[in-house]
PDB file of N, CA and C in Angstrom:
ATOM      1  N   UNK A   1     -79.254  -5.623   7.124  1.00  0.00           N
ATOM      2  CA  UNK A   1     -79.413  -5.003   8.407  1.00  0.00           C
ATOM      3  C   UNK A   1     -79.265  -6.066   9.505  1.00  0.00           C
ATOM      4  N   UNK A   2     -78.311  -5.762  10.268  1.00  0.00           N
ATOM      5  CA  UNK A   2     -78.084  -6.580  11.744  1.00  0.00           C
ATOM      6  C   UNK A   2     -78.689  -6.570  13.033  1.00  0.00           C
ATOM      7  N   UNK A   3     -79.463  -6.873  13.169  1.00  0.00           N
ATOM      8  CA  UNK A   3     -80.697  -6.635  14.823  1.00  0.00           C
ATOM      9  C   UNK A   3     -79.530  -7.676  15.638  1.00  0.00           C
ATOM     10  N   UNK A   4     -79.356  -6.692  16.691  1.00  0.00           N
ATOM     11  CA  UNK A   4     -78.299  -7.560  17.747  1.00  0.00           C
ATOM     12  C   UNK A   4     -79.521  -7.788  19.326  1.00  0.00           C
ATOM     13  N   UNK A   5     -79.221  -8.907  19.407  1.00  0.00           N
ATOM     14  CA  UNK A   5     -80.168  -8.946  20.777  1.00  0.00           C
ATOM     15  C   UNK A   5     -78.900  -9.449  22.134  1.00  0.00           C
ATOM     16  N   UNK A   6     -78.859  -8.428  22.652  1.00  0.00           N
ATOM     17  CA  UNK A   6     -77.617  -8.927  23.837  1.00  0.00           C
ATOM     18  C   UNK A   6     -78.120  -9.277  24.913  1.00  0.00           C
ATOM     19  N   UNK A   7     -79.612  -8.845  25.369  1.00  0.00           N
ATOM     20  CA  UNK A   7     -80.632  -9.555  26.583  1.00  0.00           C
ATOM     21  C   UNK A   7     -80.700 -10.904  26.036  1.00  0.00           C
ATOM     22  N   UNK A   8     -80.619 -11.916  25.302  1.00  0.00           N
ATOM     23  CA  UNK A   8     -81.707 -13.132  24.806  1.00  0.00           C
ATOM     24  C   UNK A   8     -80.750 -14.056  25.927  1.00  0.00           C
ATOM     25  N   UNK A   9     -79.368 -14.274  25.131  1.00  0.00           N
ATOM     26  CA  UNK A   9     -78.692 -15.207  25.955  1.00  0.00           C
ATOM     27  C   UNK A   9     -78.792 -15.206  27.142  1.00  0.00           C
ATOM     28  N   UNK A  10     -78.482 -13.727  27.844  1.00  0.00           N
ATOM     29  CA  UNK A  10     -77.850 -13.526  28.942  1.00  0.00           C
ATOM     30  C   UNK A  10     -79.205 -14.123  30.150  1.00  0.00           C
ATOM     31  N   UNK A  11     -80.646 -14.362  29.470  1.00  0.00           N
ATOM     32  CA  UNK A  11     -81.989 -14.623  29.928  1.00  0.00           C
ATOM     33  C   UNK A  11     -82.007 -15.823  30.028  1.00  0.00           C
ATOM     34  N   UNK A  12     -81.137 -16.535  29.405  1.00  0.00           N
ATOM     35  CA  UNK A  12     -80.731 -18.126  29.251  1.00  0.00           C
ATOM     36  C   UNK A  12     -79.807 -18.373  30.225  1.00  0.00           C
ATOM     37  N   UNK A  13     -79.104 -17.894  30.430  1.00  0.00           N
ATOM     38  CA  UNK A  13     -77.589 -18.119  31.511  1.00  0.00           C
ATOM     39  C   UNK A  13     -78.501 -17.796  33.094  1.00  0.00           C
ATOM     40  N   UNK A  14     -79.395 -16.896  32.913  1.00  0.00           N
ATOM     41  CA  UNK A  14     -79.416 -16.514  34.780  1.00  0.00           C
ATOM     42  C   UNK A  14     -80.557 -17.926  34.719  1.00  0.00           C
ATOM     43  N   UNK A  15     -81.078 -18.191  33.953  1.00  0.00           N
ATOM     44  CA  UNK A  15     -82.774 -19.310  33.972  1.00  0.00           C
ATOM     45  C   UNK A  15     -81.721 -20.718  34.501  1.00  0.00           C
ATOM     46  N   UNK A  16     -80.567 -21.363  33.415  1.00  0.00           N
ATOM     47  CA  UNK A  16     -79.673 -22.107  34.087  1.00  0.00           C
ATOM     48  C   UNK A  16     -78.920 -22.033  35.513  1.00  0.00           C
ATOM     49  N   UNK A  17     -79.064 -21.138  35.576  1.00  0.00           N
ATOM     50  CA  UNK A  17     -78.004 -20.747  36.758  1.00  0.00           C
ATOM     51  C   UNK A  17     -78.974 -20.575  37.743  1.00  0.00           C
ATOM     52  N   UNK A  18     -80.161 -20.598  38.065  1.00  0.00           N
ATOM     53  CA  UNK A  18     -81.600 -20.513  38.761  1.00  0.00           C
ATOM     54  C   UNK A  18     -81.752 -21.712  38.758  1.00  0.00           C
ATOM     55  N   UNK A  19     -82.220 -22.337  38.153  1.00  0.00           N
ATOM     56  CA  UNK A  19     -82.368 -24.063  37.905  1.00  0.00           C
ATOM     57  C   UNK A  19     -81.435 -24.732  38.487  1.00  0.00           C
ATOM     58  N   UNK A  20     -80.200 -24.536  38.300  1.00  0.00           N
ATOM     59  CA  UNK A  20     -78.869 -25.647  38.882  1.00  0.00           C
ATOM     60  C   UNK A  20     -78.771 -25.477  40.450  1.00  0.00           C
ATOM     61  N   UNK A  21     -79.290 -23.754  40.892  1.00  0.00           N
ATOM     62  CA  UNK A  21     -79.137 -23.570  42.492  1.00  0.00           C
ATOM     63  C   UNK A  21     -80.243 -24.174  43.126  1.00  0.00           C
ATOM     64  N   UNK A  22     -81.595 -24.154  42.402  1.00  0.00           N
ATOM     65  CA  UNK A  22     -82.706 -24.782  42.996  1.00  0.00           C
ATOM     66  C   UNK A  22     -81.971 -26.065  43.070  1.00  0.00           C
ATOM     67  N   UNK A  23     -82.019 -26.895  42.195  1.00  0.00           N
ATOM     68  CA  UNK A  23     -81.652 -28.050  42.240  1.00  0.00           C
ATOM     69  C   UNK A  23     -80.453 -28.572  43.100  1.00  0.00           C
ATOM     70  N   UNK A  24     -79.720 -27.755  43.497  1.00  0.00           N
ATOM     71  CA  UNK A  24     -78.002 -27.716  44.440  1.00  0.00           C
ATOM     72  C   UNK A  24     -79.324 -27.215  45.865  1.00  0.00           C
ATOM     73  N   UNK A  25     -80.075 -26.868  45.936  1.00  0.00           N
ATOM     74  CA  UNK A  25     -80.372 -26.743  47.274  1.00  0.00           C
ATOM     75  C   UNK A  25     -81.457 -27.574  47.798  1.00  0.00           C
ATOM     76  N   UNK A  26     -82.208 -28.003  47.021  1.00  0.00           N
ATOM     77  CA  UNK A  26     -83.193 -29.521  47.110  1.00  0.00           C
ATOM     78  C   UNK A  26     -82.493 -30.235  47.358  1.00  0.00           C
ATOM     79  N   UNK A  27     -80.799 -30.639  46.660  1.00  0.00           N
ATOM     80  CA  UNK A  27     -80.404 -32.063  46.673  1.00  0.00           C
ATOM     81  C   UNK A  27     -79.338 -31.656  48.412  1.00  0.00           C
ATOM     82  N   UNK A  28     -79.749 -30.625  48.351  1.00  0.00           N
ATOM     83  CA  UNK A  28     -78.549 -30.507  50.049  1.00  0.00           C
ATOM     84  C   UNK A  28     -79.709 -31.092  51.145  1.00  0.00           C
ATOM     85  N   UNK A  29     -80.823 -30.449  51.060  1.00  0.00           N
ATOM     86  CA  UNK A  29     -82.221 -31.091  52.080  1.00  0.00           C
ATOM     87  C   UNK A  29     -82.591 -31.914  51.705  1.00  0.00           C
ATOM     88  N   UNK A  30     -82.355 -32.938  50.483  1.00  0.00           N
ATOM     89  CA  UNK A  30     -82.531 -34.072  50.457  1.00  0.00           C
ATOM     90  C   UNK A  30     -81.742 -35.082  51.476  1.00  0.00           C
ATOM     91  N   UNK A  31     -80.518 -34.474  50.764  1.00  0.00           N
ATOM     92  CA  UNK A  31     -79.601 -35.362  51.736  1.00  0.00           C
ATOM     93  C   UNK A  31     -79.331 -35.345  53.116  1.00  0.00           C
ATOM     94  N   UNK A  32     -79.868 -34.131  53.639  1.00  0.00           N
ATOM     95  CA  UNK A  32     -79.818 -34.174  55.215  1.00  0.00           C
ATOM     96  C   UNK A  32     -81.024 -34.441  55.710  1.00  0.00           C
ATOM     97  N   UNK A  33     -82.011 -34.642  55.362  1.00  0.00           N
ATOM     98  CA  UNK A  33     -83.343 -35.326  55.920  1.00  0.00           C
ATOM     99  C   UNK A  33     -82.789 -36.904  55.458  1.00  0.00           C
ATOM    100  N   UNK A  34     -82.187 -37.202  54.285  1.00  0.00           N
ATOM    101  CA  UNK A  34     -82.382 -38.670  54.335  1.00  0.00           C
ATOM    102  C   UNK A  34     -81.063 -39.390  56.014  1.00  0.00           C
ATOM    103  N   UNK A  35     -80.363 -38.338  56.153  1.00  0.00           N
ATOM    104  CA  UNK A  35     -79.281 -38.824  56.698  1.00  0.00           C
ATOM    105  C   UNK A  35     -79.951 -38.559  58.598  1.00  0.00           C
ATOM    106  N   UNK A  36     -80.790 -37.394  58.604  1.00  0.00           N
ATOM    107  CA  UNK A  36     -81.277 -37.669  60.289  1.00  0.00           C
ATOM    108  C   UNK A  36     -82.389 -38.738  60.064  1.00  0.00           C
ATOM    109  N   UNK A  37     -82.915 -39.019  58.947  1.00  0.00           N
ATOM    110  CA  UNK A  37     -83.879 -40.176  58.965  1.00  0.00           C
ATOM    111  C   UNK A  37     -82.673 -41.720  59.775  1.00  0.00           C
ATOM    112  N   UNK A  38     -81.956 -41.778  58.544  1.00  0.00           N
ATOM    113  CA  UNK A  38     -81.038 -42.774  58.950  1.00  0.00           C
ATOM    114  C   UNK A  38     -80.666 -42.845  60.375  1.00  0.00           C
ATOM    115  N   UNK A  39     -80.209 -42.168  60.825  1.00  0.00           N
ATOM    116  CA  UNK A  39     -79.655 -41.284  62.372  1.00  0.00           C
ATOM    117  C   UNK A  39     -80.829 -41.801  63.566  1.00  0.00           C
ATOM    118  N   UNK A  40     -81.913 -41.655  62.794  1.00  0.00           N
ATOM    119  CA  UNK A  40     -83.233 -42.176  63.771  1.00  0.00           C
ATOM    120  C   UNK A  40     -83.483 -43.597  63.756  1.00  0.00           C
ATOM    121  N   UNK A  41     -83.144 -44.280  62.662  1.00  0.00           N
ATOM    122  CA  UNK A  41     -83.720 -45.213  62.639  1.00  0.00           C
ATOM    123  C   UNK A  41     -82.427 -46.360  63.160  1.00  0.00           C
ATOM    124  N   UNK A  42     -81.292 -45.895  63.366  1.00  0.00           N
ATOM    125  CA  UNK A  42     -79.781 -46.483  63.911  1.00  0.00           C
ATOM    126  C   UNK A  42     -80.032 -46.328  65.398  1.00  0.00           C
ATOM    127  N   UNK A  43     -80.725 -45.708  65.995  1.00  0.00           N
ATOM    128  CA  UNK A  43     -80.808 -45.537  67.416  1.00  0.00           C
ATOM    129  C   UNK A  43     -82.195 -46.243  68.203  1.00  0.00           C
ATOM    130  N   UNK A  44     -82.991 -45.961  67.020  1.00  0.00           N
ATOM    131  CA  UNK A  44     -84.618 -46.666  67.553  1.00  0.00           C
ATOM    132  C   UNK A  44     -84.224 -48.285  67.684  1.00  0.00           C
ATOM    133  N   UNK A  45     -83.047 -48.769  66.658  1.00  0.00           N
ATOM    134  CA  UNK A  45     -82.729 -50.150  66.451  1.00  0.00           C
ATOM    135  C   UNK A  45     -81.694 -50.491  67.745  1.00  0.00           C
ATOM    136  N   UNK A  46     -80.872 -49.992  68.580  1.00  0.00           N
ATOM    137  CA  UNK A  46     -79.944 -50.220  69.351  1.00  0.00           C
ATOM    138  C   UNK A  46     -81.191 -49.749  70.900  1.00  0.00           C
ATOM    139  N   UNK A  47     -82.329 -48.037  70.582  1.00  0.00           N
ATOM    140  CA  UNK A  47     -83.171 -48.949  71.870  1.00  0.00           C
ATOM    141  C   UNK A  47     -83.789 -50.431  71.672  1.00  0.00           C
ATOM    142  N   UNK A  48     -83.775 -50.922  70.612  1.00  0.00           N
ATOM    143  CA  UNK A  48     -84.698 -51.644  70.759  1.00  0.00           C
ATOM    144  C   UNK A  48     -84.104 -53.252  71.279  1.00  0.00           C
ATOM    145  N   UNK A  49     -82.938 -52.947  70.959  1.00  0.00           N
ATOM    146  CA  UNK A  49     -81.480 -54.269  71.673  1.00  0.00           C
ATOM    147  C   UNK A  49     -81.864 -53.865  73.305  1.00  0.00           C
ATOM    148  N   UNK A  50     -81.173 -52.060  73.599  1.00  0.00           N
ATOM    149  CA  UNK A  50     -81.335 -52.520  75.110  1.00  0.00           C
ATOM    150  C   UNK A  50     -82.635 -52.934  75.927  1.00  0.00           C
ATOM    151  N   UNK A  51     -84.054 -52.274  75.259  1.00  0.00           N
ATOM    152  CA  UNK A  51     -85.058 -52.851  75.751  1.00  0.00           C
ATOM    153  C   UNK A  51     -85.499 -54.299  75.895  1.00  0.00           C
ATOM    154  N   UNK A  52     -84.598 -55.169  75.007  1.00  0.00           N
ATOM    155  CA  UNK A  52     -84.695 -56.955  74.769  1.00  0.00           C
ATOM    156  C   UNK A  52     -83.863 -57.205  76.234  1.00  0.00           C
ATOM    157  N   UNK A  53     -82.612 -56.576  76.186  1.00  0.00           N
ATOM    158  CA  UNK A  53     -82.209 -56.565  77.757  1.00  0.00           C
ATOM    159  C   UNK A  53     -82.590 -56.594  78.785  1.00  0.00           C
ATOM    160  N   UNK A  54     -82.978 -55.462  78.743  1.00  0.00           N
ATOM    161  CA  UNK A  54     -83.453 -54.994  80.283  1.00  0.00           C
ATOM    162  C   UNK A  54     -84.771 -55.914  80.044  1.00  0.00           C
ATOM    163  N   UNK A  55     -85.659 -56.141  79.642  1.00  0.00           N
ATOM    164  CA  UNK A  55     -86.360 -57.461  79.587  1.00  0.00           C
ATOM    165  C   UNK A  55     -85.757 -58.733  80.328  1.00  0.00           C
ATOM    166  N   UNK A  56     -85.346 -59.485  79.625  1.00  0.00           N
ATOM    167  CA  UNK A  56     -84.195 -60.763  80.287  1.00  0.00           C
ATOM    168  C   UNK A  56     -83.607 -59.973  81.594  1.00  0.00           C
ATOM    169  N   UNK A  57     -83.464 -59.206  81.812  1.00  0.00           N
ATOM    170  CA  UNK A  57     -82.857 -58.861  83.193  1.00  0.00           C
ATOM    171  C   UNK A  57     -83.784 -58.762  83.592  1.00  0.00           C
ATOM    172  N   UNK A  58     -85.037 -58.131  83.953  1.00  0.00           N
ATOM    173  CA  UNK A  58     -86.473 -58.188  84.432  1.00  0.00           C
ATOM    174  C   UNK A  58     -86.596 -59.626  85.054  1.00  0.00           C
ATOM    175  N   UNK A  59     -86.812 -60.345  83.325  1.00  0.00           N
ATOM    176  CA  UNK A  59     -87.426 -61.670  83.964  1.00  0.00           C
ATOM    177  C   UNK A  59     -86.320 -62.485  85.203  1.00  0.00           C
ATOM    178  N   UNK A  60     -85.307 -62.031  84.648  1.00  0.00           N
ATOM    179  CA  UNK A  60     -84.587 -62.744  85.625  1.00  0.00           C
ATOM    180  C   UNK A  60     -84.609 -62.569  87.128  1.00  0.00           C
ATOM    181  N   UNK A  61     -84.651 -61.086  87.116  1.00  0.00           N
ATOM    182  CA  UNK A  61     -85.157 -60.236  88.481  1.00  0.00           C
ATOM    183  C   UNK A  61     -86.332 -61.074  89.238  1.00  0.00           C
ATOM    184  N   UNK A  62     -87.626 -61.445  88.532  1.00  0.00           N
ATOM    185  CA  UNK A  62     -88.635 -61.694  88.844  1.00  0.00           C
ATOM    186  C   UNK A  62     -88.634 -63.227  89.016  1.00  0.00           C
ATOM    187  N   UNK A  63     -87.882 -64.030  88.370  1.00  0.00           N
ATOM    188  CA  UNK A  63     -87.381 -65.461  88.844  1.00  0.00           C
ATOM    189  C   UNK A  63     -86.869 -65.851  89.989  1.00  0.00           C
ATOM    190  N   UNK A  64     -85.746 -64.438  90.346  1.00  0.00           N
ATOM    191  CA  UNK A  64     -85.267 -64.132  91.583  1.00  0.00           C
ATOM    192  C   UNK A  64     -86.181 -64.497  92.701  1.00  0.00           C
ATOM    193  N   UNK A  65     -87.051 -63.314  92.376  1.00  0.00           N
ATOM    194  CA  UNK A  65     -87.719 -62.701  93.561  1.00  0.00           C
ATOM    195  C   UNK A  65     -88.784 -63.831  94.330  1.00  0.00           C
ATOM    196  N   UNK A  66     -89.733 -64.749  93.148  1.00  0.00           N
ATOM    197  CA  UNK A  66     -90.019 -65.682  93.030  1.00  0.00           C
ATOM    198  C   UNK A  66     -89.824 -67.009  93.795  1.00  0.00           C
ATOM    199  N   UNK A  67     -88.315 -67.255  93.791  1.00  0.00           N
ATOM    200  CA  UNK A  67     -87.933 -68.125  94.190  1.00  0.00           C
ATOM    201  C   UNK A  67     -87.520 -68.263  95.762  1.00  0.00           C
ATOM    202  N   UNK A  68     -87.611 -66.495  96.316  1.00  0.00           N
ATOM    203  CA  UNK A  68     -86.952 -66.390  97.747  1.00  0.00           C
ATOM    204  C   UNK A  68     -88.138 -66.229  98.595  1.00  0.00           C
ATOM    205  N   UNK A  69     -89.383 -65.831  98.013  1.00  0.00           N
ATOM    206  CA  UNK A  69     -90.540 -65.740  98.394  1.00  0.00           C
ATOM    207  C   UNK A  69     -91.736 -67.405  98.316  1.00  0.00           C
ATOM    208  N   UNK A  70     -90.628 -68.368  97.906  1.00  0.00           N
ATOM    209  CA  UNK A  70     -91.435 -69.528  98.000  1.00  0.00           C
ATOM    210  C   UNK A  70     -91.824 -69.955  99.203  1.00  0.00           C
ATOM    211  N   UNK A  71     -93.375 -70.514  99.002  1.00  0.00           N
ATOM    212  CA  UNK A  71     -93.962 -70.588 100.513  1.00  0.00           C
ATOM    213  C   UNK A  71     -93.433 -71.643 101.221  1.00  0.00           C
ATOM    214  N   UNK A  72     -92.289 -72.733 100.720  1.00  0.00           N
ATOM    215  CA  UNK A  72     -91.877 -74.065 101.080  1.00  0.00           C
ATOM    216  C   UNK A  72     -90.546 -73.344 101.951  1.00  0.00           C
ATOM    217  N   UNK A  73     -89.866 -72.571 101.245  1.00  0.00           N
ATOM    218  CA  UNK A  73     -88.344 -71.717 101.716  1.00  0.00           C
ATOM    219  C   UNK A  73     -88.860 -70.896 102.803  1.00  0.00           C
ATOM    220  N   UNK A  74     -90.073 -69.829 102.664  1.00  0.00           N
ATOM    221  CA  UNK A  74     -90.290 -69.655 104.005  1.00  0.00           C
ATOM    222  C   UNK A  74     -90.576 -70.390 105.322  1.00  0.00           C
ATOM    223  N   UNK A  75     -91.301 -71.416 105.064  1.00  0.00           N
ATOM    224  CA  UNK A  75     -91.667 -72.122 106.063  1.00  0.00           C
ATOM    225  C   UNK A  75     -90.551 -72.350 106.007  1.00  0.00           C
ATOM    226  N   UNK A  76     -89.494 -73.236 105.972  1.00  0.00           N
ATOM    227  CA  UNK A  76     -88.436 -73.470 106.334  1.00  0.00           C
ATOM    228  C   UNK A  76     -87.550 -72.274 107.042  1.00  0.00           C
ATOM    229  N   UNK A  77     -87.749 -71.462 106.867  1.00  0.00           N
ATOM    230  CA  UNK A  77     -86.652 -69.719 107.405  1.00  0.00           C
ATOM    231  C   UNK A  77     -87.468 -69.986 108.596  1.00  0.00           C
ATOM    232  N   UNK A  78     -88.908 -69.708 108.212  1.00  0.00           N
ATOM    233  CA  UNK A  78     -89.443 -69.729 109.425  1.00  0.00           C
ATOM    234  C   UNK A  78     -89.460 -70.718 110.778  1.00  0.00           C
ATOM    235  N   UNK A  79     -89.249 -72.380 110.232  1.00  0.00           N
ATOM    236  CA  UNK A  79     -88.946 -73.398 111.748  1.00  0.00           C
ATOM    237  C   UNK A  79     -87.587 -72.644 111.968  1.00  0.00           C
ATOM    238  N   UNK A  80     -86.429 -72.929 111.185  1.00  0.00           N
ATOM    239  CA  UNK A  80     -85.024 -72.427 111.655  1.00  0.00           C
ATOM    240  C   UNK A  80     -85.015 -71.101 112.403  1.00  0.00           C
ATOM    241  N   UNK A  81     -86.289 -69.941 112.196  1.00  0.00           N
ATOM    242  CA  UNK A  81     -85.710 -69.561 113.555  1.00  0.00           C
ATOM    243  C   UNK A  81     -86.680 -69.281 114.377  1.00  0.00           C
ATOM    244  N   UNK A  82     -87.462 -70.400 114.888  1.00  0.00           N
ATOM    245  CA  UNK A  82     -87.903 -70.468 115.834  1.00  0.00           C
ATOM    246  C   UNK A  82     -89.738 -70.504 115.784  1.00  0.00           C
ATOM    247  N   UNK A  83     -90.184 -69.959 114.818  1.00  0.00           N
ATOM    248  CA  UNK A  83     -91.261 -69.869 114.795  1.00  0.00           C
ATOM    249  C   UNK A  83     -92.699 -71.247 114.247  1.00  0.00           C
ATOM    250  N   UNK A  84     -93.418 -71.056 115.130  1.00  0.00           N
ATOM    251  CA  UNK A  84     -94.609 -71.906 114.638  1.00  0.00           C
ATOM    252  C   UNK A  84     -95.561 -71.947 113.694  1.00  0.00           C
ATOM    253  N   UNK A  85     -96.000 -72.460 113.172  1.00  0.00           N
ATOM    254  CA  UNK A  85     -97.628 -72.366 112.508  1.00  0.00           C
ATOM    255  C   UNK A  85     -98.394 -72.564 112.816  1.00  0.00           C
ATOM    256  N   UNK A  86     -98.865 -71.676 112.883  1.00  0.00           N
ATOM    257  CA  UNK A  86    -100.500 -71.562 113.449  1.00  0.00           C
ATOM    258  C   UNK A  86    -101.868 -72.057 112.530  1.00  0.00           C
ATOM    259  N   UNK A  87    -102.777 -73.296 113.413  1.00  0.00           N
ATOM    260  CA  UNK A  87    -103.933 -73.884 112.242  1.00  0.00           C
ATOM    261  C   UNK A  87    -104.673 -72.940 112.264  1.00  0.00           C
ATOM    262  N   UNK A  88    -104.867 -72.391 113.755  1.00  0.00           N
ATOM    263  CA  UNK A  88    -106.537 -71.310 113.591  1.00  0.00           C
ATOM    264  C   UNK A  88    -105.874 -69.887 114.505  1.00  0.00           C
ATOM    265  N   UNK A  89    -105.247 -69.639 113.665  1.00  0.00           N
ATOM    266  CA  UNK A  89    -105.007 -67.740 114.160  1.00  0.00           C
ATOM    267  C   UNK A  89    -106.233 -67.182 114.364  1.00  0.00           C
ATOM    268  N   UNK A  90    -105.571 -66.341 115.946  1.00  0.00           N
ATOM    269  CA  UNK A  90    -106.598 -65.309 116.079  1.00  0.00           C
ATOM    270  C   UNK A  90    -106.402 -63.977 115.867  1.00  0.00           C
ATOM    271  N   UNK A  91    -107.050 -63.143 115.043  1.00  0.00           N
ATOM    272  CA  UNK A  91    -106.716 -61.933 114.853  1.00  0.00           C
ATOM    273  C   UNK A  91    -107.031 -60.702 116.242  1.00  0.00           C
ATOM    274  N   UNK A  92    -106.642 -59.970 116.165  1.00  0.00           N
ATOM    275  CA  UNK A  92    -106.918 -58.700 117.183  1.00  0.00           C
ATOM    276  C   UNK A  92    -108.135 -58.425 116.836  1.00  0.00           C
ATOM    277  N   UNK A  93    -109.237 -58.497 116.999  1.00  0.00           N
ATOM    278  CA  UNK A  93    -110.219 -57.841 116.836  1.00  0.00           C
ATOM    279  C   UNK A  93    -110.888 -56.143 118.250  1.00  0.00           C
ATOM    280  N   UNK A  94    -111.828 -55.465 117.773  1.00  0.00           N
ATOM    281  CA  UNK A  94    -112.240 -54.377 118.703  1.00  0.00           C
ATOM    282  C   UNK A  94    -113.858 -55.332 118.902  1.00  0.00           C
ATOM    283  N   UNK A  95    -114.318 -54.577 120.291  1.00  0.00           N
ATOM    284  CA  UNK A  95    -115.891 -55.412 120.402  1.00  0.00           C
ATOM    285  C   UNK A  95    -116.411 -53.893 120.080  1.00  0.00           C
ATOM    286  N   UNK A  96    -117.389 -53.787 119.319  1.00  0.00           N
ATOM    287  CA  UNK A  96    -118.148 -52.412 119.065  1.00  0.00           C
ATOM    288  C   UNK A  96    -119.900 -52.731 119.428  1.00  0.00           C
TER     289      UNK A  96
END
């Protein structure tokens, strides 16, 4: 006597074929989280160049600024055009 079972395999083929799509769709969100990871971490690295920049341009700014505001260069702007220094300034005061 022959007992035919035509469900057994066919319970085997959809379980593979379930398994291979899980696995085909993990390895697709694997790979696109690893790739905007990458994506983030290529851009955090190039701000982090222009922020070294704009730094050195800062300081340089502030070397600038520094140097035109020296109290020796003003006094000097200041005889050349015309002006005095005063030992004991008097301020405006009100009498209350």
């Amino acid at each position: 006597m022959t007992i035919i079972r035509p469900h057994k395999s066919s319970s085997i083929k959809y379980f593979l074929y379930s398994l291979f799509g899980v696995l085909l769709i993990c390895g697709g969100f694997y790979i696109s989280e690893y790739t905007a990871l990458a994506e983030t971490r290529h851009s955090i690295d190039t701000l982090k160049g222009s922020v070294g920049k704009l730094q050195e341009e800062n300081a340089d700014l502030k070397n600038e600024l520094y140097t035109m505001i020296d109290p020796s260069r003003l006094e000097a702007a200041g005889v050349g055009s015309g002006l005095e220094k005063e030992s004991r300034p008097q301020y405006v005061t009100t009498n209350q």
